[in-house]
C-alpha atoms as a PDB file:
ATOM      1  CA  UNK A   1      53.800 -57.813  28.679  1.00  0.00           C
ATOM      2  CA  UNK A   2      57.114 -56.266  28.690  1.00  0.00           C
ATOM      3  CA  UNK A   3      59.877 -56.981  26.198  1.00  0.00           C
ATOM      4  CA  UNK A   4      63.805 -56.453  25.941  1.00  0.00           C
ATOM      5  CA  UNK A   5      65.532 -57.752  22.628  1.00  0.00           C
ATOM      6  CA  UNK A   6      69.600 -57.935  22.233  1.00  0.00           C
ATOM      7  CA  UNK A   7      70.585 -57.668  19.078  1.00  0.00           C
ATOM      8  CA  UNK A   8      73.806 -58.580  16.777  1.00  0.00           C
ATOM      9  CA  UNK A   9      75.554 -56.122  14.945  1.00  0.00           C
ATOM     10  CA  UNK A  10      74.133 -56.925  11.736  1.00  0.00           C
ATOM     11  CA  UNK A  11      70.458 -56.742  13.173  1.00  0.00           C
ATOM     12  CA  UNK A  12      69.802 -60.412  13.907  1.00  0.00           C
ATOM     13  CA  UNK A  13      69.124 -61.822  17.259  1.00  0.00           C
ATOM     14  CA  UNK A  14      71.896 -62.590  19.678  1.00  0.00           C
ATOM     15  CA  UNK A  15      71.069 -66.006  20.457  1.00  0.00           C
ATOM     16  CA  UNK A  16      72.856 -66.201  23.822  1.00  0.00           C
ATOM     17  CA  UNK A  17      70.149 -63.792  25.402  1.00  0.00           C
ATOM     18  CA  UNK A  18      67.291 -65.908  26.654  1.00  0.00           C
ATOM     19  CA  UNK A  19      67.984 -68.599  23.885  1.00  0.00           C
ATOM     20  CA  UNK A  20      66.487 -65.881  21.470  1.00  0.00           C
ATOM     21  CA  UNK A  21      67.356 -62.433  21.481  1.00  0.00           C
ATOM     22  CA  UNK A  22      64.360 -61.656  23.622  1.00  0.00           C
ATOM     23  CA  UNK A  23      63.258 -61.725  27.034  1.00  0.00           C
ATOM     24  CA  UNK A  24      59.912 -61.160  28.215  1.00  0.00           C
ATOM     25  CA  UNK A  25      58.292 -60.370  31.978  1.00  0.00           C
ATOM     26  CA  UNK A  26      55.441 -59.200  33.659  1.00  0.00           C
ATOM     27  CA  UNK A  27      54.662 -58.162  36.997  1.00  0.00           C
ATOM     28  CA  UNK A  28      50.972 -59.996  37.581  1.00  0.00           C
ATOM     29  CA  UNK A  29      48.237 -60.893  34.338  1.00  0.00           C
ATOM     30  CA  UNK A  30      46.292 -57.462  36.118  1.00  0.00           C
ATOM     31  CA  UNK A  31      48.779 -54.984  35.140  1.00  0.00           C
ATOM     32  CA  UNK A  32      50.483 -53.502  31.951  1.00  0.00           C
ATOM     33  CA  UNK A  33      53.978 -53.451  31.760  1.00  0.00           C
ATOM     34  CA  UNK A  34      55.718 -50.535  29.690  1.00  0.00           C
ATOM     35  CA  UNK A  35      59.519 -50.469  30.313  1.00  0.00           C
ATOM     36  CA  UNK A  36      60.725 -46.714  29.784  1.00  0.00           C
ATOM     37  CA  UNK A  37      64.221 -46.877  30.200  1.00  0.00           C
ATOM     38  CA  UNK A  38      67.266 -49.241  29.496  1.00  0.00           C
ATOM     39  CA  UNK A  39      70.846 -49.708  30.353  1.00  0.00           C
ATOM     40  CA  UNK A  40      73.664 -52.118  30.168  1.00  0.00           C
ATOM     41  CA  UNK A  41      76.240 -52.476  33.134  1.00  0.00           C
ATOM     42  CA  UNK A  42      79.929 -53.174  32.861  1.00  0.00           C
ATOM     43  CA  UNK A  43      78.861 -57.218  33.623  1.00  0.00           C
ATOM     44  CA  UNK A  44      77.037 -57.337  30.319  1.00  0.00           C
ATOM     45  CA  UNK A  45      73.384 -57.124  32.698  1.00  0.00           C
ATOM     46  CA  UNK A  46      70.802 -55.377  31.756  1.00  0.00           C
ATOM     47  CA  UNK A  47      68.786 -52.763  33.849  1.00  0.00           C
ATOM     48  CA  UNK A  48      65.058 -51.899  32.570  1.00  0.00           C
ATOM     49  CA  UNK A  49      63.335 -48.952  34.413  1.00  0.00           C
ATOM     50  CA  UNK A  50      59.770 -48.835  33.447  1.00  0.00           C
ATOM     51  CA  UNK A  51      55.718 -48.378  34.947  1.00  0.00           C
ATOM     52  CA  UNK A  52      52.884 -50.696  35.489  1.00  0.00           C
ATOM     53  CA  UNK A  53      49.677 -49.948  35.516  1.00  0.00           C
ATOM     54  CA  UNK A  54      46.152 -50.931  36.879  1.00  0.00           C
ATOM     55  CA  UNK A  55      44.809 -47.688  37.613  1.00  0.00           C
ATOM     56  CA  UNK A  56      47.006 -46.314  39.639  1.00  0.00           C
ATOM     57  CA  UNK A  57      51.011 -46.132  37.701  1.00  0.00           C
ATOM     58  CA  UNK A  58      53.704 -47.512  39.915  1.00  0.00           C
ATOM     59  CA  UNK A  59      57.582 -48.055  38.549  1.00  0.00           C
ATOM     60  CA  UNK A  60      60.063 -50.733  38.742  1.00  0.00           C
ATOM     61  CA  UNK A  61      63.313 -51.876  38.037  1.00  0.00           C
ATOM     62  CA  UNK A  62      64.450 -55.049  36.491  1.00  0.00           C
ATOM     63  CA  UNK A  63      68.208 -56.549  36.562  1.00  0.00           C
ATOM     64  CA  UNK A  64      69.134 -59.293  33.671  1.00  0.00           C
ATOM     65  CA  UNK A  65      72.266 -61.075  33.167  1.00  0.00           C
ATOM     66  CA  UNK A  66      74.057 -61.392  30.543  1.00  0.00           C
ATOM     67  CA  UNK A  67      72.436 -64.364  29.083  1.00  0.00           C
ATOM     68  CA  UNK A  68      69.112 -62.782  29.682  1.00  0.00           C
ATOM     69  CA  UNK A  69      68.007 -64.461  32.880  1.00  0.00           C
ATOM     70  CA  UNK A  70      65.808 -62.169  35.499  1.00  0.00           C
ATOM     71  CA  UNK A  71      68.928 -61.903  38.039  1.00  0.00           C
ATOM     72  CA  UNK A  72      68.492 -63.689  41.436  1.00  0.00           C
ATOM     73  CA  UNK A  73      71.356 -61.107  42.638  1.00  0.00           C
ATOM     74  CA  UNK A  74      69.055 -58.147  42.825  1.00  0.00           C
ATOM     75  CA  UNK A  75      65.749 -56.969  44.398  1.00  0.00           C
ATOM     76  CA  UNK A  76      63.959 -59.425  46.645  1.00  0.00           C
ATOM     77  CA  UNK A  77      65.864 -62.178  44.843  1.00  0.00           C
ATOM     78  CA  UNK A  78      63.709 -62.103  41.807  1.00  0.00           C
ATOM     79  CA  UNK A  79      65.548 -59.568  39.765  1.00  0.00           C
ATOM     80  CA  UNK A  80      62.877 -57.203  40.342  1.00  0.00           C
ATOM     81  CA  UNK A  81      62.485 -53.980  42.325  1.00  0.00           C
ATOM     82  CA  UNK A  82      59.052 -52.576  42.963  1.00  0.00           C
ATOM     83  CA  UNK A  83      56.159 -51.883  42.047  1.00  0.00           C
ATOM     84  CA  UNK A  84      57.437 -48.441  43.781  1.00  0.00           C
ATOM     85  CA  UNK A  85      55.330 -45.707  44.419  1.00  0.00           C
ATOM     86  CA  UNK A  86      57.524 -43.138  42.748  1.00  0.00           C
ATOM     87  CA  UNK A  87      56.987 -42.240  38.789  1.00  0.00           C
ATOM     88  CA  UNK A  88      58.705 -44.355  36.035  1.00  0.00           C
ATOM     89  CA  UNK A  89      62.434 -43.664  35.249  1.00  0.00           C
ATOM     90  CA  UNK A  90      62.799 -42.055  31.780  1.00  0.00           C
ATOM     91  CA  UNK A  91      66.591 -42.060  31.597  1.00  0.00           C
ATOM     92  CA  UNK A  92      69.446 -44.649  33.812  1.00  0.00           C
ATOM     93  CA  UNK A  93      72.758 -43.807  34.318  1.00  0.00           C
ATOM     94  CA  UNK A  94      75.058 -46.813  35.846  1.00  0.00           C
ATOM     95  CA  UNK A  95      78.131 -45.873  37.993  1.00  0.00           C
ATOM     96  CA  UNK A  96      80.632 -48.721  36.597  1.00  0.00           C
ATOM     97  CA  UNK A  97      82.548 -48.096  40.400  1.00  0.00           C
ATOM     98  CA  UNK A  98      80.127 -48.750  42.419  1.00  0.00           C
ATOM     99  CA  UNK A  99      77.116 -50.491  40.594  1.00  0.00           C
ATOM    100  CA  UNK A 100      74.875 -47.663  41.833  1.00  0.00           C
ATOM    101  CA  UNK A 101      71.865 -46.723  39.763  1.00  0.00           C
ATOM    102  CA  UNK A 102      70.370 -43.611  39.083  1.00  0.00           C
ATOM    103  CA  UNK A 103      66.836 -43.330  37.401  1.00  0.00           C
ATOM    104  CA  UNK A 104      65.279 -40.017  36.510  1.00  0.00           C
ATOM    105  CA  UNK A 105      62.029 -38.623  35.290  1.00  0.00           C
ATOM    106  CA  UNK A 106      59.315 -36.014  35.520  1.00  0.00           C
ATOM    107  CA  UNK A 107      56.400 -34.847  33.444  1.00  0.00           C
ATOM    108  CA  UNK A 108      56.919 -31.134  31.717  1.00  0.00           C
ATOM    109  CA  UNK A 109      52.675 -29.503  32.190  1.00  0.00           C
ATOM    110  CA  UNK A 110      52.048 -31.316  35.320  1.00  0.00           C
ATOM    111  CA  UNK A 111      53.097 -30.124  38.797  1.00  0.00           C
ATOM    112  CA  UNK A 112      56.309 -31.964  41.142  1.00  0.00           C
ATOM    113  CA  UNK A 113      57.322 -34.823  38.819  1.00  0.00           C
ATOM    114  CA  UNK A 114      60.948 -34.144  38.273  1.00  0.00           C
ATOM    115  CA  UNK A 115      63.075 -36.745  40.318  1.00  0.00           C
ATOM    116  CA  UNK A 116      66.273 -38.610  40.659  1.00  0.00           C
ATOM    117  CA  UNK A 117      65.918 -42.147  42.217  1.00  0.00           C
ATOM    118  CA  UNK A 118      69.670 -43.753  43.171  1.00  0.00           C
ATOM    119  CA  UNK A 119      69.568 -47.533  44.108  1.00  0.00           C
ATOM    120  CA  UNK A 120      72.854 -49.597  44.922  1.00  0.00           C
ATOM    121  CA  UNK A 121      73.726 -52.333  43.341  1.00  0.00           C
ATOM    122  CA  UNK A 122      71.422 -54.903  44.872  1.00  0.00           C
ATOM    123  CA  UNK A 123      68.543 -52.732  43.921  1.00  0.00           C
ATOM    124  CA  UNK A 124      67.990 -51.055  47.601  1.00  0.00           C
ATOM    125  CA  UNK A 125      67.705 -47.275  47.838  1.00  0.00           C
ATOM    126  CA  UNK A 126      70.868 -45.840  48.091  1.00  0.00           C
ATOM    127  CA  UNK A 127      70.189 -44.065  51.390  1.00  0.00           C
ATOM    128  CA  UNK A 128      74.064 -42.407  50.857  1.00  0.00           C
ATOM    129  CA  UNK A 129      71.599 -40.447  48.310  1.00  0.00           C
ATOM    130  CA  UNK A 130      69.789 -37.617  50.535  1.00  0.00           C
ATOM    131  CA  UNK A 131      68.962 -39.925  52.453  1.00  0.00           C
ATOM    132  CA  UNK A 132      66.430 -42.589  51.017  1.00  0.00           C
ATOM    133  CA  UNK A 133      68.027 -42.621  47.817  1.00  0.00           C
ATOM    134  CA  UNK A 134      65.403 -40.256  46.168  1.00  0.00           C
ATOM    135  CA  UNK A 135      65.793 -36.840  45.451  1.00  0.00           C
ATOM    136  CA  UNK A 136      62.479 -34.152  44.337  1.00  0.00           C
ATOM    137  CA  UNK A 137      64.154 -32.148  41.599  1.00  0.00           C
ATOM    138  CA  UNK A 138      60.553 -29.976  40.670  1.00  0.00           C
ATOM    139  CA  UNK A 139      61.006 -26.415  40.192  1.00  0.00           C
ATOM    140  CA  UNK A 140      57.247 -25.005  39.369  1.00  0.00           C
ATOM    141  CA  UNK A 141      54.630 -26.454  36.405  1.00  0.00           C
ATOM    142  CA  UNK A 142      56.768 -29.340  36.024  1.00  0.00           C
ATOM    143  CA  UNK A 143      60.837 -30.741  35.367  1.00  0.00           C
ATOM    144  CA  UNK A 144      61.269 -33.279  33.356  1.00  0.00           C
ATOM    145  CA  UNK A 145      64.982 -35.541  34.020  1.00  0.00           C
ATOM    146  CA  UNK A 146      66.138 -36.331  30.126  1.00  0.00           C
ATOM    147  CA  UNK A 147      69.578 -37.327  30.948  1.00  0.00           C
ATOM    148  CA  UNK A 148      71.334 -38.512  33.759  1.00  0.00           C
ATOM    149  CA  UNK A 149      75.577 -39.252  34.130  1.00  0.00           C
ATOM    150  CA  UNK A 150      77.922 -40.355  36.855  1.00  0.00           C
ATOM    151  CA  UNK A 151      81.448 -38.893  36.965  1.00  0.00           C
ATOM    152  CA  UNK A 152      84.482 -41.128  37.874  1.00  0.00           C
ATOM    153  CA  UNK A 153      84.339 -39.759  41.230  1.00  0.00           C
ATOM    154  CA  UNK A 154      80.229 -40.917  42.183  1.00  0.00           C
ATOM    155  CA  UNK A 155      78.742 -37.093  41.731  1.00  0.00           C
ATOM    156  CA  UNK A 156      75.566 -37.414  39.615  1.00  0.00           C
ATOM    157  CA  UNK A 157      74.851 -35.671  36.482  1.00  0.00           C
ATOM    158  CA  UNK A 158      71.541 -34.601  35.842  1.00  0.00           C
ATOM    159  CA  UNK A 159      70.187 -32.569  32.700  1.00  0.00           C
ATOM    160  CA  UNK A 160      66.364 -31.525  31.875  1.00  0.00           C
ATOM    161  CA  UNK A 161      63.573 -29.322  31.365  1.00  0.00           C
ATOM    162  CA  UNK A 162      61.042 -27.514  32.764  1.00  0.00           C
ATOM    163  CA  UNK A 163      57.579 -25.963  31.384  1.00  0.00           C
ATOM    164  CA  UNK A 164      58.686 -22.403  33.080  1.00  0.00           C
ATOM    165  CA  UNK A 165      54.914 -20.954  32.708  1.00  0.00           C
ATOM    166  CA  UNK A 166      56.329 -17.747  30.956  1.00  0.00           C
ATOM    167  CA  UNK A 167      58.632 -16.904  34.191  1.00  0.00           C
ATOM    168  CA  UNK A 168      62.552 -16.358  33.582  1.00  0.00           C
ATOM    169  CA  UNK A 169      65.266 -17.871  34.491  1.00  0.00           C
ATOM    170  CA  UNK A 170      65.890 -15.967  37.590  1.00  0.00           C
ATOM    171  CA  UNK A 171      62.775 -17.294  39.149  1.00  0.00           C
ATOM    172  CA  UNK A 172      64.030 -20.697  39.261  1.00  0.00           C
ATOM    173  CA  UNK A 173      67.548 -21.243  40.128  1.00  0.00           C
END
């Protein structure tokens, strides 16, 4: 069972999400739900990257509103995109233009997990993104996304490591 919780500036719950301060989903009673990522749009909605699991790990997103309702307005109406096949976002960026979203990840120690995912604001992929809306970012034994930004003028940001495997710099970029 996944959980998001809004909170008041003095630490207590903010009543007007979901009635109080928390919110709670789940894809189907088979999986686990981990969210691994969380952002809040210039609406006051909340966007929740994160993984499920039932032996094979699959990521989603999920849109709230304000109030903490699963938002009809994205996804297949449900407020949900995914299960996707790609790996869980670790870090979401939200262009406040264009309501485009960018999740990134990877895995440093294991092989071609660093990625940038951009969706628009209905939760499709942003095929103005290479394409499909997803982007491979893995440079050898393994990137990992930690930080993603969008610039007033729509160019992404993206920051991260990699586990170089004792090679330099020079072998890379």
């Amino acid at each position: 069972l996944a959980w998001v919780t809004r909170r008041l500036a003095d630490g207590a719950p903010d009543l007007s999400f979901s009635d109080d301060g928390w919110k709670t989903f789940r894809f189907s009673d088979d999986e686990e739900s981990r969210p691994t990522a969380v952002a809040v749009d210039e609406g006051g909605r909340t966007i929740v990257g994160g993984e499920v699991s039932f032996f094979v790990s699959k990521s989603y997103l999920v849109r709230l509103t304000a109030s903490g309702d699963l938002d009809g307005g994205f996804g297949g109406g449900d407020g949900i995109v995914g299960p996707l096949d790609e790996r869980p976002a670790r870090t979401l960026a939200l262009d406040p233009s264009t309501g485009r979203i960018a999740g990134g990840g990877g895995s440093p120690g294991f092989p071609r997990f660093g990625f940038v995912n951009v969706f628009t604001s209905a939760g499709a992929p942003d095929t103005m993104f290479s394409g499909d809306g997803y982007v491979d970012l893995d440079l050898e034994e393994g990137t990992s996304i930690l930080g993603l930004a969008f610039q007033s003028d729509g160019k992404l940001l993206a920051a991260g490591a990699i586990d170089a495997n004792g090679a330099n710099e020079g072998g890379f970029f």
